[in-house]
N, C-alpha and C. Protein backbone atom coordinates (compact mmCIF):
# COMPACT_ATOMS: atom_id res chain seq x y z
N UNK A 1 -9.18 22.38 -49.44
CA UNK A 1 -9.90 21.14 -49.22
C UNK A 1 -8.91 19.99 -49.22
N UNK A 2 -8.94 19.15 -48.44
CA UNK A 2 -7.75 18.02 -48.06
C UNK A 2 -8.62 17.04 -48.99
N UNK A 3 -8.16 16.12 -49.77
CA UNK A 3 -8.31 15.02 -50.36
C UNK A 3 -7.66 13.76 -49.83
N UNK A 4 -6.81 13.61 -49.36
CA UNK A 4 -6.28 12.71 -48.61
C UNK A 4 -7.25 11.41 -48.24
N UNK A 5 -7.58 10.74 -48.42
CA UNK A 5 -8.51 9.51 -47.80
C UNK A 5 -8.18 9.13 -46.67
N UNK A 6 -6.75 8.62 -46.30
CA UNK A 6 -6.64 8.37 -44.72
C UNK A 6 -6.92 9.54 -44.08
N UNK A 7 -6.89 10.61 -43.91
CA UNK A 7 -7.04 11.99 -43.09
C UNK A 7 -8.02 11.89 -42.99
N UNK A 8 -9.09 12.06 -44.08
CA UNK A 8 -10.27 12.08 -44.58
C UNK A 8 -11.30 10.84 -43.01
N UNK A 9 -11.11 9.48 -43.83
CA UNK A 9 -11.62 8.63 -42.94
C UNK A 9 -11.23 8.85 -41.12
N UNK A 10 -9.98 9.25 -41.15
CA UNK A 10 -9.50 9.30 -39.70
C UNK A 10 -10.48 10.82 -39.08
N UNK A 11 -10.61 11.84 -39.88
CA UNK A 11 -11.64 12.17 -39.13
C UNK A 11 -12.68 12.00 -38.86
N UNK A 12 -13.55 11.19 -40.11
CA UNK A 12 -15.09 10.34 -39.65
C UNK A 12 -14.85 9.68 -38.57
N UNK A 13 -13.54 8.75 -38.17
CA UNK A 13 -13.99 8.08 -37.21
C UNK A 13 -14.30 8.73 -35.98
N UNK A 14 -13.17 9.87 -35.75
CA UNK A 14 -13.13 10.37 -34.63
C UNK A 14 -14.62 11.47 -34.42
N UNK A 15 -15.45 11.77 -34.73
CA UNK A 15 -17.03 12.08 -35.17
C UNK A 15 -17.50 11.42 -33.90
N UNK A 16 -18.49 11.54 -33.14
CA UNK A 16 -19.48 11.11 -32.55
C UNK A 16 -20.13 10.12 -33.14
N UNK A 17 -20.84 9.53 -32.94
CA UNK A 17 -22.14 8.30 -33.65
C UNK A 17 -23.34 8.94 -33.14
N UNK A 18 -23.95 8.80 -34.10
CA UNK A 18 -25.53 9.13 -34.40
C UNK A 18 -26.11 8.76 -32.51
N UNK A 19 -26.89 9.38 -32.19
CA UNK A 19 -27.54 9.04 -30.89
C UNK A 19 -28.98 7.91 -31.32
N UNK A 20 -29.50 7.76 -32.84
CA UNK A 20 -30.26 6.78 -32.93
C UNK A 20 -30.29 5.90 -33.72
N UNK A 21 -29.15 5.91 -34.18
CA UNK A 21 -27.81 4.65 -34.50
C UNK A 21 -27.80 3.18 -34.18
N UNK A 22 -28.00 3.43 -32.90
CA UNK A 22 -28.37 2.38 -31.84
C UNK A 22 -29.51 1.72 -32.05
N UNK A 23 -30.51 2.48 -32.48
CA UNK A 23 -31.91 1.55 -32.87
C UNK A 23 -32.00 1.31 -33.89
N UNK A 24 -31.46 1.15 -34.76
CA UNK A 24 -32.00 1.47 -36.16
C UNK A 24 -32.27 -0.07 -36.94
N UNK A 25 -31.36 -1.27 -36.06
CA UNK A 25 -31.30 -2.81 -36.50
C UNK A 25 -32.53 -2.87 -35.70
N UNK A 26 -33.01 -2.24 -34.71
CA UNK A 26 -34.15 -3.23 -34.02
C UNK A 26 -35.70 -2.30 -34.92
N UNK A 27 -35.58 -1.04 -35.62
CA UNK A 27 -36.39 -0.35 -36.09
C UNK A 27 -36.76 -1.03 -37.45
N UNK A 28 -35.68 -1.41 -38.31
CA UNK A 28 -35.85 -2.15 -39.38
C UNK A 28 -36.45 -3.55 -39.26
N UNK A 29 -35.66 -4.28 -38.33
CA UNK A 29 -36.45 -6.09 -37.94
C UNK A 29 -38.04 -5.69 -37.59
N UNK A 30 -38.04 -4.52 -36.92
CA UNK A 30 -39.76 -3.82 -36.48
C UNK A 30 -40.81 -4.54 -37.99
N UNK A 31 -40.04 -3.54 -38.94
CA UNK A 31 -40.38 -3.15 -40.02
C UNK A 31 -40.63 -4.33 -40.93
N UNK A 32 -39.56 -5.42 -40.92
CA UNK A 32 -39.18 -6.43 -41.72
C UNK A 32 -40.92 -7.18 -41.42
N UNK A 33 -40.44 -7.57 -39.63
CA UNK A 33 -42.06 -8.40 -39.46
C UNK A 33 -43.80 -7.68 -39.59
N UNK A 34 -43.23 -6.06 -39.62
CA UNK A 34 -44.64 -5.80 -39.68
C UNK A 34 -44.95 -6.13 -41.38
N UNK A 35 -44.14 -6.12 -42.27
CA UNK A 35 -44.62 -6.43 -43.79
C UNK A 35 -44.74 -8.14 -44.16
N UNK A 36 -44.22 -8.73 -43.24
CA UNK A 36 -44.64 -10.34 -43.54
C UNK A 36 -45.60 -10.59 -42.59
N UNK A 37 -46.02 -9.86 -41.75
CA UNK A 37 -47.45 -10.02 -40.89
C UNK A 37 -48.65 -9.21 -42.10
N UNK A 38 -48.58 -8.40 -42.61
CA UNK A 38 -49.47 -7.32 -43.73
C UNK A 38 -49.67 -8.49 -45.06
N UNK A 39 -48.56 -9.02 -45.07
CA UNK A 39 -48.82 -9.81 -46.15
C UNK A 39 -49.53 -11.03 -46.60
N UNK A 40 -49.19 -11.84 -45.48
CA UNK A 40 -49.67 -12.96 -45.52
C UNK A 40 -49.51 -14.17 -46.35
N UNK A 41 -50.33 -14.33 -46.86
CA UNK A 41 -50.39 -15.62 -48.07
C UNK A 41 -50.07 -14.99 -49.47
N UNK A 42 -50.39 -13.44 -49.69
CA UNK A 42 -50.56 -12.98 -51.02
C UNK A 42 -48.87 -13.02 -51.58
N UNK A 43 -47.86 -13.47 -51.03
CA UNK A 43 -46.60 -12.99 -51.05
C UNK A 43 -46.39 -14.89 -51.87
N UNK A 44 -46.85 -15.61 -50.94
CA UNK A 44 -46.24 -17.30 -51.45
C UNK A 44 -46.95 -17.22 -52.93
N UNK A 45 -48.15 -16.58 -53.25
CA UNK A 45 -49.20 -16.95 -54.05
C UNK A 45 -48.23 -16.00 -55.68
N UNK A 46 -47.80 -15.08 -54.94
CA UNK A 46 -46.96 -14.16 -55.87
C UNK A 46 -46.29 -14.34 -56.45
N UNK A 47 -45.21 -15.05 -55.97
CA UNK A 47 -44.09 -16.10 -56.10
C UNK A 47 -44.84 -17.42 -56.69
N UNK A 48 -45.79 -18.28 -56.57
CA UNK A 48 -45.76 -19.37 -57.78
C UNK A 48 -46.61 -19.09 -59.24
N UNK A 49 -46.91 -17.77 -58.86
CA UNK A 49 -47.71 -17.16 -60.25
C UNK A 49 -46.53 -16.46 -60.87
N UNK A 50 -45.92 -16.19 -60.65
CA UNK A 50 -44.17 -15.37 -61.19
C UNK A 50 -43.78 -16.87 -61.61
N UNK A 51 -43.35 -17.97 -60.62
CA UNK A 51 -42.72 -19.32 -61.12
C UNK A 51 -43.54 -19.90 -62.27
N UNK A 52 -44.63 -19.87 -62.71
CA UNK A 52 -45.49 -20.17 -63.44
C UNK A 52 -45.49 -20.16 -64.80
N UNK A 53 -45.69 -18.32 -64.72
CA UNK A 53 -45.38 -17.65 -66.07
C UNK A 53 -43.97 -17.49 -66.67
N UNK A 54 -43.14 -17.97 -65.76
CA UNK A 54 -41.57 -17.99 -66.22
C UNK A 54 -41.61 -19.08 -66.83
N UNK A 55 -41.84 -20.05 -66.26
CA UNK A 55 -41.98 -21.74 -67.06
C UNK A 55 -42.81 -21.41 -68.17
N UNK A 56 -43.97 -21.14 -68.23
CA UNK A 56 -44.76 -20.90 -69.77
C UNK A 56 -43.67 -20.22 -70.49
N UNK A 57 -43.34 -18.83 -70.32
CA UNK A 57 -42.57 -17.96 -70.84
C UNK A 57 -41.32 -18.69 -71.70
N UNK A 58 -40.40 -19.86 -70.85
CA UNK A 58 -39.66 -20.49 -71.08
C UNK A 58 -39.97 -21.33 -72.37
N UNK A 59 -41.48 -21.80 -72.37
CA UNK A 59 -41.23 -23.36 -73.39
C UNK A 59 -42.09 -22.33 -74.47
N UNK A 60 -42.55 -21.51 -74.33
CA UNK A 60 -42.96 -20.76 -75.08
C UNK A 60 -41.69 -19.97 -76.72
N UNK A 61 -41.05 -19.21 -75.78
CA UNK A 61 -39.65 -18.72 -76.44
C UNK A 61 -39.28 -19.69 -76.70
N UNK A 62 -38.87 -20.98 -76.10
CA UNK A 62 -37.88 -22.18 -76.70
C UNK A 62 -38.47 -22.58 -77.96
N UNK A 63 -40.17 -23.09 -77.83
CA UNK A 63 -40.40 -23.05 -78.73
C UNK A 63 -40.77 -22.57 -80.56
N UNK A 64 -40.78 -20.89 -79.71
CA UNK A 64 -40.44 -20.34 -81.36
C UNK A 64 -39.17 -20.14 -81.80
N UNK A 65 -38.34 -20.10 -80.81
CA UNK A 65 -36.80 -20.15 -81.29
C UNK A 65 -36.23 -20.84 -81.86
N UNK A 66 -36.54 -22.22 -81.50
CA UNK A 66 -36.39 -23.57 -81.87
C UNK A 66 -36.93 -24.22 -83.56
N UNK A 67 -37.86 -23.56 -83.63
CA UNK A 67 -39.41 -23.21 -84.94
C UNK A 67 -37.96 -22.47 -86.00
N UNK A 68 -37.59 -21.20 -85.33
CA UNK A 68 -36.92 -20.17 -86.38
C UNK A 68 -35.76 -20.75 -86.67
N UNK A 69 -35.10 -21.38 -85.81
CA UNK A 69 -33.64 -21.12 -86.07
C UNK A 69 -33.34 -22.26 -87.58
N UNK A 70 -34.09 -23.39 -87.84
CA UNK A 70 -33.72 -23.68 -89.21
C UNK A 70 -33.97 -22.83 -90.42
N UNK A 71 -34.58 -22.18 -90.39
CA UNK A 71 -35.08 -21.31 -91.57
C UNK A 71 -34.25 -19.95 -91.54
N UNK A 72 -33.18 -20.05 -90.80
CA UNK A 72 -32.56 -18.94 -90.59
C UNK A 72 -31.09 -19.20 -90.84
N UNK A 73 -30.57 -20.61 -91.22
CA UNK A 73 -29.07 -21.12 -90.88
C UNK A 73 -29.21 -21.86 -91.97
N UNK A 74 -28.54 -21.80 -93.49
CA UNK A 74 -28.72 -22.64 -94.47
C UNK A 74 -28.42 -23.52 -94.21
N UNK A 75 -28.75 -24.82 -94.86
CA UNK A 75 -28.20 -26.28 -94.81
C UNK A 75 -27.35 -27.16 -95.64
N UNK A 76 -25.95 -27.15 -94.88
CA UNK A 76 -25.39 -27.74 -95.89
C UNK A 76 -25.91 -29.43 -97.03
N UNK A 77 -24.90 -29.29 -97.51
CA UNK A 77 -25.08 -30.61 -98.24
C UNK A 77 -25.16 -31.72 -97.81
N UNK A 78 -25.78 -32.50 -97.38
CA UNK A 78 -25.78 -34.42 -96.71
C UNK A 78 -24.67 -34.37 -96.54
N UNK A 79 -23.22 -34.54 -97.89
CA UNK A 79 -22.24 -34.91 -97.48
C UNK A 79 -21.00 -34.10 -96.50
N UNK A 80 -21.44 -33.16 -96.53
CA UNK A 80 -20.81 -32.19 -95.12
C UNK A 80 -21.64 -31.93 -93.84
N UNK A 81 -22.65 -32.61 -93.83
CA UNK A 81 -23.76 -32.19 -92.38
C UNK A 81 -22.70 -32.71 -91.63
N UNK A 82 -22.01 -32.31 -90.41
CA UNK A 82 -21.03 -32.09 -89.32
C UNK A 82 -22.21 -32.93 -88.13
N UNK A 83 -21.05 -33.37 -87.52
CA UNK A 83 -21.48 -33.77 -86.32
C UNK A 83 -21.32 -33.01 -85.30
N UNK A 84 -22.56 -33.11 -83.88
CA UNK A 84 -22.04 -32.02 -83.04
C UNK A 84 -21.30 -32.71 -81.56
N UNK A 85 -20.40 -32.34 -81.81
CA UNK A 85 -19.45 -32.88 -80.61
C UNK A 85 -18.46 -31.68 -79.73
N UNK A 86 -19.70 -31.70 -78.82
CA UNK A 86 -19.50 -30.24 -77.94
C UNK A 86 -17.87 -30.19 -76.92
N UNK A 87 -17.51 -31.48 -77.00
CA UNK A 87 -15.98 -31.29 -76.38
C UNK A 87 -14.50 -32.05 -77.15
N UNK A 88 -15.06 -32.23 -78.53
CA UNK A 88 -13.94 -32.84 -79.51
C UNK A 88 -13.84 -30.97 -79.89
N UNK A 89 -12.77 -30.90 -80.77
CA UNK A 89 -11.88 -30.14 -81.59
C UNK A 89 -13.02 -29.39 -82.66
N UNK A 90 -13.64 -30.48 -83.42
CA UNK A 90 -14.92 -30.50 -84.10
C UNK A 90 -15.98 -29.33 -83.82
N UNK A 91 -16.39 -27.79 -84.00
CA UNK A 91 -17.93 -27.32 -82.97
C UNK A 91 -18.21 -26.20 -84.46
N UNK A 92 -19.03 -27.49 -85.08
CA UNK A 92 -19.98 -27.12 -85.74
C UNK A 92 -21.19 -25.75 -85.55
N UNK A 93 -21.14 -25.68 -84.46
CA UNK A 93 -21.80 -24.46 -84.17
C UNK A 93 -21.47 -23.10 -83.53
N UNK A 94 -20.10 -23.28 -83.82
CA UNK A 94 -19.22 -22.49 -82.98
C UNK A 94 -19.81 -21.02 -84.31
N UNK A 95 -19.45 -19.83 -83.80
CA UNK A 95 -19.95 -18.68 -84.66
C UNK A 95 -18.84 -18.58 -85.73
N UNK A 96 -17.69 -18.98 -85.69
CA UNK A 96 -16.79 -18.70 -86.47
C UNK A 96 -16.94 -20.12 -88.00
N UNK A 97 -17.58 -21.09 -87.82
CA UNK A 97 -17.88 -22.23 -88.65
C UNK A 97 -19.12 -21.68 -88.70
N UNK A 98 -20.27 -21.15 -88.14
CA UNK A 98 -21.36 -20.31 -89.03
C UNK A 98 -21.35 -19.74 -89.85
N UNK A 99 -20.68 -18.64 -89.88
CA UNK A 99 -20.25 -17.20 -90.59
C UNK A 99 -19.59 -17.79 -92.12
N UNK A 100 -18.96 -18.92 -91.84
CA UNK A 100 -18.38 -19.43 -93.35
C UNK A 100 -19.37 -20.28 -94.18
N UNK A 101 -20.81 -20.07 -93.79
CA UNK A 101 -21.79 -20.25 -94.54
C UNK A 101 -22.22 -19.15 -95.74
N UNK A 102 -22.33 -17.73 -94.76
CA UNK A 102 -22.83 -16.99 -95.35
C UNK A 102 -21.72 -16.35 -96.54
């Protein structure tokens, strides 16, 4: 058995092509419009009931996440509560300044 990849490919090319090869982009576009003709409206309606429940889904989770996460992260003392300054040196919430809570 030859393993070779150039050998390999150089004989696929030299192969014939499929005799219905040729149709197969105009068999699929066939295909494409007969399922957005079948469909109709139920497809847009699908899509803003999916956009919908993602947005609920969204403020939903945010909101119990948001609920948990103090009761889950002790609190320091007034006089060390850190400021959060997401592009100074400073990142109070970075996991490695978490962890030196626990």
């Amino acid at each position: 058995m030859d393993m070779d990849l150039d050998s390999a490919l150089r004989r696929l090319a030299e192969q014939p092509l499929h005799p219905r090869l040729a149709e197969l982009e105009g068999d699929v576009m066939r295909l494409i419009a007969a399922e957005r003709r079948a469909g109709g409206g139920v497809t847009l309606r699908t899509g803003m009931l999916a956009a919908v429940g993602a947005v609920a889904l969204g403020v939903v989770g945010g909101g119990l996440s948001s609920a948990a996460a103090p009761a889950q992260m002790p609190t320091p003392a007034p006089a060390q509560m850190p400021t959060l300054t997401p592009f100074g040196p400073a990142a109070p919430l970075a996991p490695s300044t978490l962890l030196a809570f626990q």
